[in-house]
Protein backbone atom coordinates (compact mmCIF):
# COMPACT_ATOMS: atom_id res chain seq x y z
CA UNK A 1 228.10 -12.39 -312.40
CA UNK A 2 226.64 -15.20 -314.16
CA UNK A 3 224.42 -18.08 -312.44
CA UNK A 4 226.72 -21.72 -312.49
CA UNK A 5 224.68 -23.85 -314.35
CA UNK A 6 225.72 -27.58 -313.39
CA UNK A 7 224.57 -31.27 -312.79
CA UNK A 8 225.03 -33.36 -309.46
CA UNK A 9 227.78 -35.68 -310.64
CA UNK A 10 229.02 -36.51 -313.91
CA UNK A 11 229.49 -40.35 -313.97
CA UNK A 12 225.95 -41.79 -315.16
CA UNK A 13 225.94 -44.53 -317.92
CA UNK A 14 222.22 -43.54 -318.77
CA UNK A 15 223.93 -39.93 -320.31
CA UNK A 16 225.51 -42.10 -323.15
CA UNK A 17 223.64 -40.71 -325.95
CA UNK A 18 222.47 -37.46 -323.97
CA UNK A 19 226.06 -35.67 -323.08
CA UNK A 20 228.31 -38.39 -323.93
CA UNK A 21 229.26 -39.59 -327.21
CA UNK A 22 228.71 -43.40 -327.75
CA UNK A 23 232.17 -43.83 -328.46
CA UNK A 24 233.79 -41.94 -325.85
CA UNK A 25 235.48 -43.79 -323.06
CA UNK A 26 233.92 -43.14 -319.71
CA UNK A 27 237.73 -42.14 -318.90
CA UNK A 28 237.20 -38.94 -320.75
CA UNK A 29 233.42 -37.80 -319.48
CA UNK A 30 235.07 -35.45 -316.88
CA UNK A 31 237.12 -33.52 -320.02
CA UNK A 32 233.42 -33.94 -321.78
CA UNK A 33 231.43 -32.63 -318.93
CA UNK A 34 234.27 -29.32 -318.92
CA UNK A 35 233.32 -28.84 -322.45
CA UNK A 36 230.04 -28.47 -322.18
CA UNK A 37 229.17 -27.04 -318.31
CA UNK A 38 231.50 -24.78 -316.40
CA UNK A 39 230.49 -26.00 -313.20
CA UNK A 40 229.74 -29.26 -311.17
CA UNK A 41 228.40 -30.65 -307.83
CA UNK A 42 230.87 -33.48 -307.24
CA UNK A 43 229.60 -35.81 -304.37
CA UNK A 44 231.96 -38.33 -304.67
CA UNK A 45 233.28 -36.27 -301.63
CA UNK A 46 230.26 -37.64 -299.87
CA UNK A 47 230.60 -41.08 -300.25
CA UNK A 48 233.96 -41.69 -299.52
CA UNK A 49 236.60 -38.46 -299.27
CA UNK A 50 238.83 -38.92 -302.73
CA UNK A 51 242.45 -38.32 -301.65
CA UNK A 52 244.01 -34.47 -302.47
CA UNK A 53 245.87 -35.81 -305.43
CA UNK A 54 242.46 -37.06 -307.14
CA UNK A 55 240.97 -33.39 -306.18
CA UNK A 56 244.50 -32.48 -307.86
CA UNK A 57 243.85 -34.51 -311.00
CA UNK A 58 240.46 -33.15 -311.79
CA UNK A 59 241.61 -29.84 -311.41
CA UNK A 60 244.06 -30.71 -314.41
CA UNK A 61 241.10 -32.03 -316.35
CA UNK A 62 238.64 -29.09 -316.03
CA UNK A 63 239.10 -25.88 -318.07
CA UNK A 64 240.56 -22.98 -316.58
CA UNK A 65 237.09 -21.14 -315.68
CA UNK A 66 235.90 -24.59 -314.25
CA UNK A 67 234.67 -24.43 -310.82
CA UNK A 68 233.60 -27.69 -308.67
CA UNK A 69 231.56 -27.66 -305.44
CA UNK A 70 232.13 -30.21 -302.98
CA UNK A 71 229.21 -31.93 -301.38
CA UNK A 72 230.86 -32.60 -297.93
CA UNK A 73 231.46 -36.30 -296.37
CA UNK A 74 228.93 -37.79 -295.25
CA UNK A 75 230.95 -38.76 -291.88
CA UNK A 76 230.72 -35.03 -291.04
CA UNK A 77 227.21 -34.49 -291.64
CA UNK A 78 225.42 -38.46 -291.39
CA UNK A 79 227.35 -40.21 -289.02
CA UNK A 80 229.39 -37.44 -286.92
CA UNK A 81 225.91 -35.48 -287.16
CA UNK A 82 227.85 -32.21 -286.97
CA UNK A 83 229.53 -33.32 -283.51
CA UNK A 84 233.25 -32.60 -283.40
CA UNK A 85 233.77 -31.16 -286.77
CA UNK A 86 237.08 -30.19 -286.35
CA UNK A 87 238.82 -32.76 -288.01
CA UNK A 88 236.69 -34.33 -290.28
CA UNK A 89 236.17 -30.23 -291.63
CA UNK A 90 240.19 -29.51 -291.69
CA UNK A 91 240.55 -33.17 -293.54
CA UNK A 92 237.92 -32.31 -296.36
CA UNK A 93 239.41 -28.90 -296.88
CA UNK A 94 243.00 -30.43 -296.69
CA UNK A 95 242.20 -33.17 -299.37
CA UNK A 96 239.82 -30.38 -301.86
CA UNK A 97 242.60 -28.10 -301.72
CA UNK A 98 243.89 -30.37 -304.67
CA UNK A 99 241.53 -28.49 -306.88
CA UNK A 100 243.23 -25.02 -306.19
CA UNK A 101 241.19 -22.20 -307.83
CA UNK A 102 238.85 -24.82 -309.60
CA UNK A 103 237.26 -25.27 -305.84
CA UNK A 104 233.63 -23.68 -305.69
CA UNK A 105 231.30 -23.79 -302.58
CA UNK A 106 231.23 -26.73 -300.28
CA UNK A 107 227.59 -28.65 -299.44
CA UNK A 108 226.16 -29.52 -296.09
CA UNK A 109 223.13 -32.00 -296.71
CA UNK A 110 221.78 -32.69 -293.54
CA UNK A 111 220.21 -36.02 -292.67
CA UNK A 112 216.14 -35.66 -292.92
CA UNK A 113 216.43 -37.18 -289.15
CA UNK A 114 218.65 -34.68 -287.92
CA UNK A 115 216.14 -32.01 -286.18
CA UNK A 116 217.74 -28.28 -285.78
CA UNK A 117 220.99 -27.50 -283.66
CA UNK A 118 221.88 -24.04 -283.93
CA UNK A 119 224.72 -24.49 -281.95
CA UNK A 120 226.18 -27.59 -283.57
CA UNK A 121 226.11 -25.75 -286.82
CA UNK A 122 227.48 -22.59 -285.75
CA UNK A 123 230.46 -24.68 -284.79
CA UNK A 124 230.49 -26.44 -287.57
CA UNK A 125 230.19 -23.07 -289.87
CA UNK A 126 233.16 -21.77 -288.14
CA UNK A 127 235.63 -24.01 -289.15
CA UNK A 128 235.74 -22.91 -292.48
CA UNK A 129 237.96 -20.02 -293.38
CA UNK A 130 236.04 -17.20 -294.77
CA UNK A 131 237.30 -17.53 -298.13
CA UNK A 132 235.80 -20.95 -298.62
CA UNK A 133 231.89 -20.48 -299.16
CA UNK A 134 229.40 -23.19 -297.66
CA UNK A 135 225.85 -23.84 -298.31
CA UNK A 136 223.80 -25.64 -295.59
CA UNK A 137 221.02 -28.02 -296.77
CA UNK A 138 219.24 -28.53 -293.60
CA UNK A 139 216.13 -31.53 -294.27
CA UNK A 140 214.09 -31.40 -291.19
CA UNK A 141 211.43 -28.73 -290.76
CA UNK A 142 212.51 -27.46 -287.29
CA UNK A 143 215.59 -25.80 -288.74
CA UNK A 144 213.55 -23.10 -289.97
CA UNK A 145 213.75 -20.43 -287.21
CA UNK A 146 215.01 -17.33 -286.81
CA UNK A 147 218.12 -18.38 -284.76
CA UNK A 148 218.90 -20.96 -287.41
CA UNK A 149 219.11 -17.69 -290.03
CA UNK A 150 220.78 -15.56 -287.67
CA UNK A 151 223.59 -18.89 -287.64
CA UNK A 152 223.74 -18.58 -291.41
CA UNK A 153 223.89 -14.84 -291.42
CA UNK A 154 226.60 -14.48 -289.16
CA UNK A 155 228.75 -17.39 -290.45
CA UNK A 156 228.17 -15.84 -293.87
CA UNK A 157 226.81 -19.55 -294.88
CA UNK A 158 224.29 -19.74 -297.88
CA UNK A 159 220.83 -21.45 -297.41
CA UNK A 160 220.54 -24.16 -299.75
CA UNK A 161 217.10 -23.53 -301.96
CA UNK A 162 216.19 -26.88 -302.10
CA UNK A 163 213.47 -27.99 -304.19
CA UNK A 164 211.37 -31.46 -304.69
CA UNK A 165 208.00 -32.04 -307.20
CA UNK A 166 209.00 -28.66 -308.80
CA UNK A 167 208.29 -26.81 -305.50
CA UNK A 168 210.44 -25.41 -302.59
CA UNK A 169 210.95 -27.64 -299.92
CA UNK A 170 212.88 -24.61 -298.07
CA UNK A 171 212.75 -21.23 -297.18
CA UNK A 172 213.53 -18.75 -299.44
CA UNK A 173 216.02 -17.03 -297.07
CA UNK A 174 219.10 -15.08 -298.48
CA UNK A 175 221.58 -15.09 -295.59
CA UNK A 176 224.60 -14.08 -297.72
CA UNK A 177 225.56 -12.37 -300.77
CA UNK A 178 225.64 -14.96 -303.13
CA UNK A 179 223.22 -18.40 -303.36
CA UNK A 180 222.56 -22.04 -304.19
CA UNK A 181 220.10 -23.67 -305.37
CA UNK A 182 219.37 -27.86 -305.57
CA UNK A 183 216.85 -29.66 -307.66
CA UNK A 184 215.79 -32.91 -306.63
CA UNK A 185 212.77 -34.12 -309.04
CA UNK A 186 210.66 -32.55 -311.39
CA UNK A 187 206.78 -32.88 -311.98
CA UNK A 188 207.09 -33.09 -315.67
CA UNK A 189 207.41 -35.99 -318.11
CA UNK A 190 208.99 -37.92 -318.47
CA UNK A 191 210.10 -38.50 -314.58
CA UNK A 192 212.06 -36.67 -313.39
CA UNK A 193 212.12 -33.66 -315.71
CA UNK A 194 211.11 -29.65 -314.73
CA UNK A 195 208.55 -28.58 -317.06
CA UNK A 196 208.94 -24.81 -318.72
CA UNK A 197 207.08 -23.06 -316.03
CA UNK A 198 208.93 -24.44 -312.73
CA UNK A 199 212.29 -23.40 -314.02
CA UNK A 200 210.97 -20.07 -315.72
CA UNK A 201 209.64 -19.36 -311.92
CA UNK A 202 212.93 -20.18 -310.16
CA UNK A 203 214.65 -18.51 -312.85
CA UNK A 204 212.19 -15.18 -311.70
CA UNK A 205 212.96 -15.95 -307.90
CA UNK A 206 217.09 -15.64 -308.23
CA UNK A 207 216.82 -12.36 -310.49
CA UNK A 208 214.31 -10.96 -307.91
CA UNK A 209 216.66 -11.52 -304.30
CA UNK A 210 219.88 -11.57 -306.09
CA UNK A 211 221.39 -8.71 -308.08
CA UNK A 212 222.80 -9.68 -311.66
CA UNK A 213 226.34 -8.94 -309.43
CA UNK A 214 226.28 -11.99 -307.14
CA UNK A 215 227.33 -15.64 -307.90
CA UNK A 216 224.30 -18.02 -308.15
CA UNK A 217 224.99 -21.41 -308.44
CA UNK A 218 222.58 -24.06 -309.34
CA UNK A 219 222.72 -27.67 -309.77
CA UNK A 220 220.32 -30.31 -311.33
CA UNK A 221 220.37 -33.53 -309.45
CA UNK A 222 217.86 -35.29 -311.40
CA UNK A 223 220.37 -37.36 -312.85
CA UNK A 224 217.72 -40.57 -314.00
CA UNK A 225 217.56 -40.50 -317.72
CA UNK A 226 219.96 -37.40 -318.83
CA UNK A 227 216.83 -35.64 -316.78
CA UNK A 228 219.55 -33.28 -315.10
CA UNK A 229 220.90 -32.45 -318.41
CA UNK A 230 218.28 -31.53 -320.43
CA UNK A 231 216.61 -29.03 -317.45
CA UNK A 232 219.85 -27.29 -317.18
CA UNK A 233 220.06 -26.42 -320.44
CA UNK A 234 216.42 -25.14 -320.21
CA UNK A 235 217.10 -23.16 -317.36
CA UNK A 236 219.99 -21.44 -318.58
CA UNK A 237 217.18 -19.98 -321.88
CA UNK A 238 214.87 -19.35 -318.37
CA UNK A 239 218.00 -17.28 -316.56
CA UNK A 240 218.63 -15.47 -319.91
CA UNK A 241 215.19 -14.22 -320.27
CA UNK A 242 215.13 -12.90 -317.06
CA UNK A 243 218.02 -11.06 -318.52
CA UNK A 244 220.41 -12.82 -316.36
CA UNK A 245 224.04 -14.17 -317.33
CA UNK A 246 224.16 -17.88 -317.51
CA UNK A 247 227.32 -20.13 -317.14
CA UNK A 248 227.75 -22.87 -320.36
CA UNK A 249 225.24 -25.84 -320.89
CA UNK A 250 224.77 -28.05 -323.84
């Protein structure tokens, strides 16, 4: 399987010039973005939950081997702080449903402040069905325990590979067969780009824990600039070397 090669969002006026033609409406960047990527990290979710018929409508707008991950609502994971999830899970999976086969993994990003709960996530974790994958991005440095993996393990939940100055800011855990990786911010310049030898070494980190059969998926979210852009495209040239499959960039 290839690694998903995709950006954290789509709708940034800065990529006018970078992804976007000058001329082309800002109506049509979604149908742009499908062009050239085959896979996004939408966290509009986040923000406010769009209804299922939106979900529905960029589903029609994507290409057929399109797939979108969902960065879950912030109610869930920022204001709920994984307390009840019952409803504010079955609600986001009710609404993303509108993207039918287009739907990729769904994102927990913790709150930095939010210090480890083992048992809030493993209730959390199980109210997804088992066909829908979720990646946890936990942000507070007492999540990193061995009961916190054995949550992830058993709830067949990916550990988000988070990374921030061109470094990990996570373990390096692989708790299920497949992964996901986030980057933040870059060291290189201009701010906040990756410079050849941090994506070349993340690139060597997925081909050495995951075989060339599993779904990576990997999303730039150094958006400033057409930053996000630019580093994708360089890290699909760092996946290929490592003789890797790479989904469509630029």
């Amino acid at each position: 399987m290839p690694v998903h090669i995709g950006t954290s969002g789509w709708q940034y006026k800065d990529w006018r010039g970078v992804l976007y033609p000058d001329g082309l409406p800002q109506r049509l960047w979604l149908e742009e973005y499908g062009r050239c990527f085959a896979t996004l990290e939408n966290n509009n979710a986040f923000y406010r939950l769009p209804e299922r018929s939106t979900f529905a409508d960029w589903r029609d707008r994507t290409p057929g081997d399109f797939l979108m991950a969902v960065k879950a609502s912030r109610y869930l994971t920022h204001i709920k702080r994984l307390r009840d999830p019952g409803e504010p899970v079955r609600r986001l999976l009710e609404h993303a449903e509108g993207l039918g086969e287009r739907l990729g993994p769904v994102l927990l990003q913790l709150p930095p402040t939010l210090k480890a709960d083992p048992g809030l996530l493993d209730a959390a974790l199980a109210g997804f069905p088992p066909e829908v994958r979720v990646a946890v991005e936990p942000r507070h440095a007492s999540w990193w325990t061995e009961e916190v993996r054995r949550v992830l393990e058993d709830r067949g939940a990916a550990l988000c590979w988070a990374d921030r100055g061109s470094r990990p800011r996570t373990p390096l855990w692989r708790t299920t067969e497949w992964g996901y990786v986030r980057f933040h911010e870059g060291r290189a310049e201009p701010w906040p780009r990756y410079g050849r030898g941090a994506l070349a070494s993340w690139a060597g980190r997925i081909a050495d824990t995951w075989p060339g059969t599993a779904d990576v998926f990997a999303y730039f979210n150094n958006d400033p600039g057409g930053a996000a852009v630019l580093d994708a495209t360089a890290f699909r040239r760092a996946v290929m070397s490592r003789g890797r499959g790479a989904t469509r960039t630029p």
